[in-house]
Structures are given as structure tokens and as C-alpha cells.
Protein backbone atom coordinates (compact mmCIF):
# COMPACT_ATOMS: atom_id res chain seq x y z
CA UNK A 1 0.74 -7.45 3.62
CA UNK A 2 -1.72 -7.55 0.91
CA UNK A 3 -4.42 -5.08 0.24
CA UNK A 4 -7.72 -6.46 -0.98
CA UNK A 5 -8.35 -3.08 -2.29
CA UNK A 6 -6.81 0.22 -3.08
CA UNK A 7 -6.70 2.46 0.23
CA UNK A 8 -5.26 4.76 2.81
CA UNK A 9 -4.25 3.46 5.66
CA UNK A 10 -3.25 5.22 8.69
CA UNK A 11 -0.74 3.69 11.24
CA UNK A 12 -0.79 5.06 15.03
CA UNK A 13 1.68 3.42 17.52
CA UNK A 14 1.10 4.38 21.28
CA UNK A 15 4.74 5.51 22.07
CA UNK A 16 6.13 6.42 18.69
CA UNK A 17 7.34 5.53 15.81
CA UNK A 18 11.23 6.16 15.19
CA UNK A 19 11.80 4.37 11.71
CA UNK A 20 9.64 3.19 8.44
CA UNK A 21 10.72 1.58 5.44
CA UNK A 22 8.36 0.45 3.21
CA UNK A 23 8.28 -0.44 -1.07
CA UNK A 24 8.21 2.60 -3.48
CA UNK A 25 5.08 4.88 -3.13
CA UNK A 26 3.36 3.11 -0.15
CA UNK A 27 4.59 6.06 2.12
CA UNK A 28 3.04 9.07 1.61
CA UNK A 29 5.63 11.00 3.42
CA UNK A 30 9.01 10.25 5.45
CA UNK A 31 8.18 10.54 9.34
CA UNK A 32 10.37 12.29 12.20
CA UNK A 33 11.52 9.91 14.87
CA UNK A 34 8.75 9.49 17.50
CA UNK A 35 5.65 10.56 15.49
CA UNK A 36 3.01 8.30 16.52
CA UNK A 37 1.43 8.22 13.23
CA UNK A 38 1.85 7.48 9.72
CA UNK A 39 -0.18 7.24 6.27
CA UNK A 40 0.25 4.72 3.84
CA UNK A 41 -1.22 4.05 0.01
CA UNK A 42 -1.87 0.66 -0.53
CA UNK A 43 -2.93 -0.45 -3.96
CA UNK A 44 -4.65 -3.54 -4.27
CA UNK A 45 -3.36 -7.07 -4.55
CA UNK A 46 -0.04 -5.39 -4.34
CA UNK A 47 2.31 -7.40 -1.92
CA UNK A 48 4.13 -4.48 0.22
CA UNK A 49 6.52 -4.95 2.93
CA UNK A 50 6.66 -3.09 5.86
CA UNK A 51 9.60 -2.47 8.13
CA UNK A 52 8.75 -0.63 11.15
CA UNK A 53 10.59 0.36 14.70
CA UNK A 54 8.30 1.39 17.14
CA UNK A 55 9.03 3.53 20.30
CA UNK A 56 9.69 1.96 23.65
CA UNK A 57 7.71 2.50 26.50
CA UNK A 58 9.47 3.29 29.79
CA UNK A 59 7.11 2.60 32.94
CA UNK A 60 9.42 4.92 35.33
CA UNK A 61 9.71 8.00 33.10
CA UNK A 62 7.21 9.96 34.50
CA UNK A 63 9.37 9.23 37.95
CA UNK A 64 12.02 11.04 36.18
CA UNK A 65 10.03 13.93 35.10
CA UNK A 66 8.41 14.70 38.74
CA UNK A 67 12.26 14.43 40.28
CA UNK A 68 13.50 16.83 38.20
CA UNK A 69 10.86 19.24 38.17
């Protein structure tokens, strides 16, 4: 993606985040596995690439956490 000017961004993904790669400087710091946000610095007309693995949802979980409670 391409910035049209210089900002901070901040990405927030529902069920997580487990891994971010991105070019030199655009993160502003590494992330743990399954944070559901993250801040980026994106200069402007500066092509960055973005690499990201979001968390998975799982529709039955909460089944699993009422059994075993």
C-alpha cells in the first residue's frame, strides 16, 4: 500500500493477530501472537508491504469453554 500522506495507522483484527512483517520502520513495535492490534508509520508515497496472519475464529469454542467449566 501507498500512503498519500505521512501517518499513523492503527490495525485491529477481530480475533487476533499472530504474525506481522512489514518494510524497515513501518512497525512501531513487534506484536505478541494474538494481539488484536497494531500501529504502523507510514510515510508518504512510500510503497510498503504488508504481510499479515490473522487469528482464526472458531464458532464452537465457547462450547468448549462451558464443558469444561
Amino acid at each position: 500500500m501507498t500512503s498519500f500522506r505521512e501517518q499513523d495507522v492503527t490495525l485491529i483484527a477481530r480475533y487476533g493477530i499472530e504474525n506481522i512483517t512489514a518494510s524497515a520502520g513501518v512497525l512501531a513495535a513487534p506484536i505478541k501472537p494474538g494481539t488484536a492490534n497494531c500501529d504502523l508509520h507510514l510515510r508518504e508515497g512510500n510503497p510498503v508491504t504488508i504481510h499479515l496472519k490473522l487469528g482464526s475464529h472458531k464458532p464452537n469454542e465457547w462450547v468448549d469453554r462451558v464443558a469444561s467449566a
